[in-house]
Protein backbone atom coordinates (compact mmCIF):
# COMPACT_ATOMS: atom_id res chain seq x y z
CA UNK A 1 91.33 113.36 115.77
CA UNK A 2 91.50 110.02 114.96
CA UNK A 3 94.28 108.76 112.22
CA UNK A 4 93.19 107.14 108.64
CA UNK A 5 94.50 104.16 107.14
CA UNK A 6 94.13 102.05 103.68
CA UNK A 7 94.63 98.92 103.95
CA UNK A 8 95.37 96.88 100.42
CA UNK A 9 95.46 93.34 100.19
CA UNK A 10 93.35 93.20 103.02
CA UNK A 11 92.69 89.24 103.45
CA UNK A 12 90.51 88.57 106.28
CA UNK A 13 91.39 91.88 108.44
CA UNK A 14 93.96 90.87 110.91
CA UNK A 15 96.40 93.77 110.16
CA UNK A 16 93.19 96.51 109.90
CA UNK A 17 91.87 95.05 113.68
CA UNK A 18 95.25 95.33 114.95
CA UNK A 19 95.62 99.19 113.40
CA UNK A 20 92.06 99.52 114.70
CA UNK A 21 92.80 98.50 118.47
CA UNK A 22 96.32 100.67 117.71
CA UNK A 23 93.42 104.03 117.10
CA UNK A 24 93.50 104.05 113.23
CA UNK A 25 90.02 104.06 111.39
CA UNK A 26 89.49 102.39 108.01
CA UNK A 27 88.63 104.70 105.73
CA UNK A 28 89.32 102.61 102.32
CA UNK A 29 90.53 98.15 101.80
CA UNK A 30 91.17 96.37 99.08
CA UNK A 31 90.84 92.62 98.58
CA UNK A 32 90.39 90.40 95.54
CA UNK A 33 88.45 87.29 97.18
CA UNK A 34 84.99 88.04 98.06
CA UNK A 35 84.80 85.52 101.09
CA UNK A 36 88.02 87.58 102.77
CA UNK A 37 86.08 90.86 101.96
CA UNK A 38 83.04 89.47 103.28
CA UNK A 39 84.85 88.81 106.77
CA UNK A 40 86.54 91.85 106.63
CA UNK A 41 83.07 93.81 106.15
CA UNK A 42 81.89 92.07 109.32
CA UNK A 43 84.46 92.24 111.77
CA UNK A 44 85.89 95.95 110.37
CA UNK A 45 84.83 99.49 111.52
CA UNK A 46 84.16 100.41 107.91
CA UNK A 47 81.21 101.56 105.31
CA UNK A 48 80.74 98.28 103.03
CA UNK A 49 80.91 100.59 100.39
CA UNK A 50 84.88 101.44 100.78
CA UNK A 51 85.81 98.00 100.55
CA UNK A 52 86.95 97.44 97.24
CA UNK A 53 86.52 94.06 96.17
CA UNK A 54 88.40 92.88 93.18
CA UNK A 55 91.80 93.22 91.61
CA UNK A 56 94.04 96.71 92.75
CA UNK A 57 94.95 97.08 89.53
CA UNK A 58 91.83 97.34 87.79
CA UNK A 59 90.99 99.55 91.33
CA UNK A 60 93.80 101.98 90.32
CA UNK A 61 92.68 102.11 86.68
CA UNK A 62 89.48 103.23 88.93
CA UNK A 63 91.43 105.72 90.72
CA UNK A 64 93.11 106.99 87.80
CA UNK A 65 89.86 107.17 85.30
CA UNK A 66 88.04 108.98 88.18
CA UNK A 67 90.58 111.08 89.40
CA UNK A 68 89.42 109.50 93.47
CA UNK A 69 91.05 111.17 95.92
CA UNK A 70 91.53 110.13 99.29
CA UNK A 71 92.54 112.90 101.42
CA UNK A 72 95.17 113.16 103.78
CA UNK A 73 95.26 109.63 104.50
CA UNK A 74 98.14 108.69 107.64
CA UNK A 75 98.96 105.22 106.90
CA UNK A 76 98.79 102.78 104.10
CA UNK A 77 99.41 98.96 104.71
CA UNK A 78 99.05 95.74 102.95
CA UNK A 79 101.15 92.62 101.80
CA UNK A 80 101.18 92.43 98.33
CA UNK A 81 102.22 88.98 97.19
CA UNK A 82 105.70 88.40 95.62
CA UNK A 83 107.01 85.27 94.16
CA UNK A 84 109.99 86.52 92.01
CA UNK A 85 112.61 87.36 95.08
CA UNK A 86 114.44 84.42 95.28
CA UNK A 87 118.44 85.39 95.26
CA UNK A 88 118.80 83.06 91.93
CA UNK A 89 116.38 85.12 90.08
CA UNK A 90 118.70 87.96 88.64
CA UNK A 91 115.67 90.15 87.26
CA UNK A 92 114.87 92.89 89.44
CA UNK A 93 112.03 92.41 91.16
CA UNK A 94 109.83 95.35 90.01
CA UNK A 95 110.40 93.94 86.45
CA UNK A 96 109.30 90.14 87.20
CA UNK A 97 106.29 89.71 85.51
CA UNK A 98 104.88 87.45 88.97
CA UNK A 99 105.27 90.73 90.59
CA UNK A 100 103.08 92.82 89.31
CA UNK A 101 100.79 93.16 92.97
CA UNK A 102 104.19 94.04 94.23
CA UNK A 103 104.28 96.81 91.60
CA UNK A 104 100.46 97.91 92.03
CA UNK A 105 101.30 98.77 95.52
CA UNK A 106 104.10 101.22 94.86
CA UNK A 107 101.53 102.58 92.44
CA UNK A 108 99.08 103.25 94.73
CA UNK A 109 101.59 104.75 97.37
CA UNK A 110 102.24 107.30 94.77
CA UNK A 111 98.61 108.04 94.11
CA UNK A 112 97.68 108.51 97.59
CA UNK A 113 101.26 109.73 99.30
CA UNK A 114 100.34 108.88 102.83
CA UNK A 115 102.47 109.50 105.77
CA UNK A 116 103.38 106.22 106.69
CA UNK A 117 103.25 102.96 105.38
CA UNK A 118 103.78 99.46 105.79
CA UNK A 119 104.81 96.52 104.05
CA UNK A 120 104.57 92.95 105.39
CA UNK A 121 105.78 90.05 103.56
CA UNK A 122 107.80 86.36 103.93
CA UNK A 123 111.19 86.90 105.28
CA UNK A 124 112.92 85.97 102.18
CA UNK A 125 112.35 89.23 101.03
CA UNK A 126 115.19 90.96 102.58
CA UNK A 127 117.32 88.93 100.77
CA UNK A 128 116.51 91.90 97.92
CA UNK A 129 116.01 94.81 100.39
CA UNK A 130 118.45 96.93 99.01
CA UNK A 131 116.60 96.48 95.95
CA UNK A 132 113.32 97.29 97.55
CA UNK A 133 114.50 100.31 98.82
CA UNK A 134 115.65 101.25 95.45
CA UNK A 135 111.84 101.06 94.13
CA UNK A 136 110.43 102.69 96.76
CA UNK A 137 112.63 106.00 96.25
CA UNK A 138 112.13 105.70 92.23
CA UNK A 139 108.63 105.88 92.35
CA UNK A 140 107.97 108.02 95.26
CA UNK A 141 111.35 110.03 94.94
CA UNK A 142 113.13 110.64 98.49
CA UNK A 143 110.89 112.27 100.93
CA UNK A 144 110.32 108.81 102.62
CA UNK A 145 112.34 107.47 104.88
CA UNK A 146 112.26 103.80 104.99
CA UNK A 147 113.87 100.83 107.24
CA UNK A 148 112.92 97.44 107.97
CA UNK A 149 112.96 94.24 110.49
CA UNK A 150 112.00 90.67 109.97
CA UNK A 151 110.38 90.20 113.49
CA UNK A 152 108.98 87.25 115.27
CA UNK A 153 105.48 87.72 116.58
CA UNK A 154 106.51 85.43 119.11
CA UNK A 155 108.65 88.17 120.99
CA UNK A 156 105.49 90.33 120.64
CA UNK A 157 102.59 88.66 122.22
CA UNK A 158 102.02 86.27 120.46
CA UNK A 159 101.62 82.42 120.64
CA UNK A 160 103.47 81.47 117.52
CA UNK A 161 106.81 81.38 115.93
CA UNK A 162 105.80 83.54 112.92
CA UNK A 163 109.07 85.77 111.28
CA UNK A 164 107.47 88.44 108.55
CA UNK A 165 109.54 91.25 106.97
CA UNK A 166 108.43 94.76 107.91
CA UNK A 167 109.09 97.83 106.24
CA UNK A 168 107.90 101.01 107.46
CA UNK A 169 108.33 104.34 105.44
CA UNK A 170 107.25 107.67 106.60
CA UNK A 171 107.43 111.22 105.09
CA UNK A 172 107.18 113.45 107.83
CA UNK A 173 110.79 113.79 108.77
CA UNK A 174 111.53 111.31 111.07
CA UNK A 175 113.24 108.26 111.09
CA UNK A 176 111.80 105.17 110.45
CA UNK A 177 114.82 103.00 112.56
CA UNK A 178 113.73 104.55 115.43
CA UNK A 179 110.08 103.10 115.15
CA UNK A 180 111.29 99.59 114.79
CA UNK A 181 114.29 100.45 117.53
CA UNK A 182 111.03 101.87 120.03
CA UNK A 183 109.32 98.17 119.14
CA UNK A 184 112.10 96.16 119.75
CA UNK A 185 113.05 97.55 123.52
CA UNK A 186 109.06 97.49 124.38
CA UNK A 187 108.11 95.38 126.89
CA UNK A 188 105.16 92.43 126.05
CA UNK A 189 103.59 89.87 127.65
CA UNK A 190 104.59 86.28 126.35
CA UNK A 191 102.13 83.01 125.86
CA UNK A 192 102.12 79.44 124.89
CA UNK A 193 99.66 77.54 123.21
CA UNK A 194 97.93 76.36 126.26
CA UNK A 195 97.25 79.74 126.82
CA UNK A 196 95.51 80.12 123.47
CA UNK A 197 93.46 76.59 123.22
CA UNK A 198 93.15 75.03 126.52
CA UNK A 199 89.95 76.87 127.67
CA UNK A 200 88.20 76.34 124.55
CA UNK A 201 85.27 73.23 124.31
CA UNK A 202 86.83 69.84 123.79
CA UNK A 203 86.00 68.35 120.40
CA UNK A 204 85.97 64.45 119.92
CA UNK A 205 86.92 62.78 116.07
CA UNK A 206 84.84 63.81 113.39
CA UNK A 207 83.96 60.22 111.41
CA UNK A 208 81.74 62.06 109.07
CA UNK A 209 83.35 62.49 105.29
CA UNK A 210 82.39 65.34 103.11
CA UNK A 211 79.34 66.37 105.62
CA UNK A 212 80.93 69.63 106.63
CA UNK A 213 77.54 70.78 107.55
CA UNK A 214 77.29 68.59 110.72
CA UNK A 215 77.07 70.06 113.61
CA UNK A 216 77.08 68.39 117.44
CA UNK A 217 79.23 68.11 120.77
CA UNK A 218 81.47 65.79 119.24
CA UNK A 219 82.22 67.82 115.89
CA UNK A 220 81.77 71.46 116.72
CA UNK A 221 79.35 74.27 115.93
CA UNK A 222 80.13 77.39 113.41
CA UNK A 223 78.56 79.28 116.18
CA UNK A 224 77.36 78.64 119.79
CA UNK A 225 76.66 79.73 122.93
CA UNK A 226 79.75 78.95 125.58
CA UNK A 227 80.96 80.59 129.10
CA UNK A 228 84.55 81.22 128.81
CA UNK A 229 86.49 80.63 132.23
CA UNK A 230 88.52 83.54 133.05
CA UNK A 231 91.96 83.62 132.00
CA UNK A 232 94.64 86.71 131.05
CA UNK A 233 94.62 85.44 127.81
CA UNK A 234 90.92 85.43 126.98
CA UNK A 235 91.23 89.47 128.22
CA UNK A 236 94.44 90.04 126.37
CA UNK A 237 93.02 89.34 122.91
CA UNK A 238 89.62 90.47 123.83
CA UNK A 239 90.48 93.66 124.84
CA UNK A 240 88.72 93.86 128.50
CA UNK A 241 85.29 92.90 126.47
CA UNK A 242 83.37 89.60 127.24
CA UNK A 243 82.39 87.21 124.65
CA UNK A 244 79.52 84.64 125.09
CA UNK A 245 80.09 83.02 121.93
CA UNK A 246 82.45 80.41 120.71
CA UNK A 247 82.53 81.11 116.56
CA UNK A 248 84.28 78.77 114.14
CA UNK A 249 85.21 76.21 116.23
CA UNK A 250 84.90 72.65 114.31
CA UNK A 251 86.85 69.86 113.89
CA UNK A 252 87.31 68.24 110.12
CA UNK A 253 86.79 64.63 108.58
CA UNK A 254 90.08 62.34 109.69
CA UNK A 255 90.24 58.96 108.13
CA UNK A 256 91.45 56.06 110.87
CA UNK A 257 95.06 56.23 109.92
CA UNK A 258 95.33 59.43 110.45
CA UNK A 259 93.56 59.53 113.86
CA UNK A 260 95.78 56.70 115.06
CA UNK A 261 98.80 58.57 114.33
CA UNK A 262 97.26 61.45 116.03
CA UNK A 263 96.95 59.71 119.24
CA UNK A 264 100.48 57.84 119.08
CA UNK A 265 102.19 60.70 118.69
CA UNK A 266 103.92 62.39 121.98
CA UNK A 267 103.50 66.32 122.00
CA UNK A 268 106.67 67.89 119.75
CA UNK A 269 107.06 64.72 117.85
CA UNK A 270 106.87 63.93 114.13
CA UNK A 271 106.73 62.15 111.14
CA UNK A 272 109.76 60.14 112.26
CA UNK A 273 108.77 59.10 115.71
CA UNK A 274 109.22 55.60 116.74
CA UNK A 275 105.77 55.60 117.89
CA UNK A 276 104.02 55.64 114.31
CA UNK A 277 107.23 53.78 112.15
CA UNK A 278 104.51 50.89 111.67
CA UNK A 279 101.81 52.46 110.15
CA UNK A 280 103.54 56.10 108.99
CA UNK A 281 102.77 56.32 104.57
CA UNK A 282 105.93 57.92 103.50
CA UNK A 283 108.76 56.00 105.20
CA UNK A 284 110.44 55.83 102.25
CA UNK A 285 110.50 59.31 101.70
CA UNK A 286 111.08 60.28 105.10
CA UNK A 287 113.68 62.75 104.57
CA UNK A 288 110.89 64.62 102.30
CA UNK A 289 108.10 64.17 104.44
CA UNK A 290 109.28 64.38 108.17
CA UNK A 291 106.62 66.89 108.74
CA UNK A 292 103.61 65.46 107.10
CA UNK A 293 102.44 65.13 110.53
CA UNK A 294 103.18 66.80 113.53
CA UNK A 295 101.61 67.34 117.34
CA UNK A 296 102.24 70.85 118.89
CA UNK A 297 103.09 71.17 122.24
CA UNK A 298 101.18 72.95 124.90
CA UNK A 299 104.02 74.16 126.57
CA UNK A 300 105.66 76.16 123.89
CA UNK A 301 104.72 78.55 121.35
CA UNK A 302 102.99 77.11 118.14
CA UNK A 303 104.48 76.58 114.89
CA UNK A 304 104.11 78.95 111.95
CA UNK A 305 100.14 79.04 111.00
CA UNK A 306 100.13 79.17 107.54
CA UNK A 307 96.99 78.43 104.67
CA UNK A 308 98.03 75.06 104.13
CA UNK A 309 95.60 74.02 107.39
CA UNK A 310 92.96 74.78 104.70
CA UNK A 311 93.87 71.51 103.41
CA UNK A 312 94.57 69.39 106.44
CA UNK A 313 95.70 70.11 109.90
CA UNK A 314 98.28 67.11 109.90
CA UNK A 315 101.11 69.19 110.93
CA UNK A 316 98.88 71.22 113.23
CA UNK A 317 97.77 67.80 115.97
CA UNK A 318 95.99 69.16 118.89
CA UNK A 319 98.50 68.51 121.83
CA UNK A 320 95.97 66.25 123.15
CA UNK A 321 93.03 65.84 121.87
CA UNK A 322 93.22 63.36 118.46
CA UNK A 323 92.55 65.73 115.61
CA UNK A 324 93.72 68.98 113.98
CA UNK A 325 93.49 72.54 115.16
CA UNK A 326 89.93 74.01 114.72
CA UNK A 327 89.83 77.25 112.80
CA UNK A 328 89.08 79.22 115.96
CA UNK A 329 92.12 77.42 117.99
CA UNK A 330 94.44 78.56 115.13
CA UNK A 331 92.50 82.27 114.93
CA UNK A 332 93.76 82.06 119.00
CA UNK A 333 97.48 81.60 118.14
CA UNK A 334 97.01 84.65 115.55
CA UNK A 335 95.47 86.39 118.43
CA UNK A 336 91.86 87.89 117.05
CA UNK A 337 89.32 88.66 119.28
CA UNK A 338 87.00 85.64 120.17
CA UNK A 339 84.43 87.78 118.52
CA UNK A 340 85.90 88.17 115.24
CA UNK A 341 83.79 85.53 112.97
CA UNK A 342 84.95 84.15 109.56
CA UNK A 343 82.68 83.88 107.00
CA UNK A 344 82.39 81.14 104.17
CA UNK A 345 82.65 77.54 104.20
CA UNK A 346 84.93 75.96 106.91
CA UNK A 347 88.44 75.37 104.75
CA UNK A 348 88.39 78.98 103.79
CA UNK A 349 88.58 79.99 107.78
CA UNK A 350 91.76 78.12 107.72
CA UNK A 351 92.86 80.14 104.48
CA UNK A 352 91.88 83.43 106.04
CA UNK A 353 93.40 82.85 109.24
CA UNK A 354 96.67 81.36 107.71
CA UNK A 355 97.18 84.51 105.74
CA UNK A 356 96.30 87.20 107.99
CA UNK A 357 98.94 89.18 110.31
CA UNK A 358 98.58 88.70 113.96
CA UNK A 359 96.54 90.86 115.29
CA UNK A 360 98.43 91.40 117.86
CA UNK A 361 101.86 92.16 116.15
CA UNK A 362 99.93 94.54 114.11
CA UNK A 363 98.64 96.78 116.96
CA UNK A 364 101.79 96.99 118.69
CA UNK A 365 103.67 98.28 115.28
CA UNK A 366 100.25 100.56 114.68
CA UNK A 367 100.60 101.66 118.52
CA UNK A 368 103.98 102.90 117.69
CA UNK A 369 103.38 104.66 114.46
CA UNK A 370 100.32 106.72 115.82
CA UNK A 371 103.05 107.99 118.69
CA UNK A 372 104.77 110.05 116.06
CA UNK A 373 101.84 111.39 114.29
């Protein structure tokens, strides 16, 4: 029988496809922006009409009015955003007012009681995970058991030095250690970033300002035909399944500066390379900007993809080729599927890829949880 998950704070879907390849099914997501949900809807074995678009807290005054039950449901997951964590903020961070989402999920854990969950947030979280832990057994008492890691995706498949906090919690009487032990001693394949990006089509510099809607060789296409040459990366995120479309891939407006420091640079290099000191903005706040830009280099994992790239790519330099990542290189290092398309205009892929979990992080923790139901 296939296992059931929620997933809350669903962003684009990268945690659901990774529980999905892992053998859950969807039964139920939450997500407040309407381009995310509309990506998830795509790209998500799910009925459009369990996606619940909008805020979770007016969705649990939903749940609550309506008395909606679920079901058995094994595994809720979801990253609720959390700003008030920081070790000089002395309230407790159920009672910070900025953490309200953070609240909403506990909420919903004790509305639904699943068998597992998961929580994925920044790092700088377990600086208050005795505190976490503290809220978790408040509001759902002590039948789950809960641990947690801060992993690196990189150690798991993945392209990218990306550390996330983890916390698994599981009522069924086992303990929750032992999943993130089973994790850590498995064995995965490791990648750089010319695994991810080097077989995709070469773009050239994109001279053409606020016309987003161009499409050609030279800038990219939103969607286009394109033989992939055969690689074990291309079948490692693809699952075995061939893709004969390229989705996504575009490059973005660069004005000349910018492109010249692109093409100075040396791969690994930044702001405060020798190679740019003549024409580089900020060199009098150097020590504050020393990764405005930066070039990535093919023969190592990729820097941390974050939603930023929705405004420029500056710190994200193709390794060598004069311009930023393209949406669909950085959906690579987060390891989705080729055929997993983002929806909206083109600095929203950015935001959607930036924010999601790698997919393939999240089947590996999803492959271990459905072990022990």
């Amino acid at each position: 029988m296939q296992k059931t998950m929620i997933d809350l704070f669903a962003g684009c879907g990268g945690l659901s496809m990774g529980l999905e390849h892992a053998g859950f099914k969807a039964i139920f997501a939450n997500e407040i922006n309407p381009i995310c949900a509309n990506t998830y809807k795509l790209n998500i074995d799910i009925d459009e009409e369990n996606v619940y678009v909008g805020d979770i807290n007016d969705l649990l005054k939903d749940i609550e009015c309506k008395n909606k039950k679920f079901g058995n449901v094994d595994l809720v997951s979801g990253g609720p955003p959390c700003q008030g964590f920081s070790m000089a903020n002395r309230q407790r961070i159920i009672d910070d007012p900025r953490n309200i989402l953070y609240k909403s999920y506990l909420r919903f854990l004790k509305i639904v009681q699943p068998k597992f969950f998961i929580m994925e947030n920044v790092k700088g979280m377990a600086n208050k995970i005795d505190e976490i832990f503290d809220d978790f057994h408040q509001l759902l008492g002590n039948e789950y058991d809960i641990a947690y890691r801060v992993l690196n995706a990189k150690n798991y498949g993945v392209p990218q030095n990306r550390e996330r906090l983890f916390i698994i919690g599981n009522c069924v009487g086992i303990k929750s250690n032992d999943i993130f032990g089973n994790i850590e001693k498995g064995k995965y394949c490791t990648y750089v970033l010319a695994d991810a990006i080097s077989d995709l089509p070469a773009l050239g510099i994109n001279m053409f300002k606020n016309k987003s809607s161009i499409e050609n060789e030279q800038v990219g296409y939103a969607e286009r035909r394109f033989v992939y040459p055969e690689s074990n990366f291309y079948h490692y995120i693809n699952n075995g399944k061939y893709v004969n479309y390229v989705y996504n891939h575009k490059n973005r407006y660069n004005n000349e500066r910018d492109i010249d420091i692109y093409t100075r640079l040396p791969q690994g290099a930044n702001s405060l390379h020798e190679s740019i000191a003549d024409i580089m903005p900020y060199k009098s706040r150097n020590h504050i900007f020393k990764d405005k830009y930066y070039k990535l280099r093919l023969d190592d994992v990729c820097k941390t993809i974050t939603s930023h790239m929705k405004y420029d790519c500056n710190m994200y330099i193709h390794p060598t080729q004069s311009r930023g990542l393209s949406a669909r290189e950085a959906a690579r290092v987060q390891t989705f599927p080729d055929d997993f398309i983002f929806t909206g205009p083109q600095n929203s892929w950015y935001l959607q890829v930036g924010n999601a979990v790698p997919v393939k992080l999240a089947k590996v923790i999803g492959e271990e949880i459905i072990k022990w139901l």
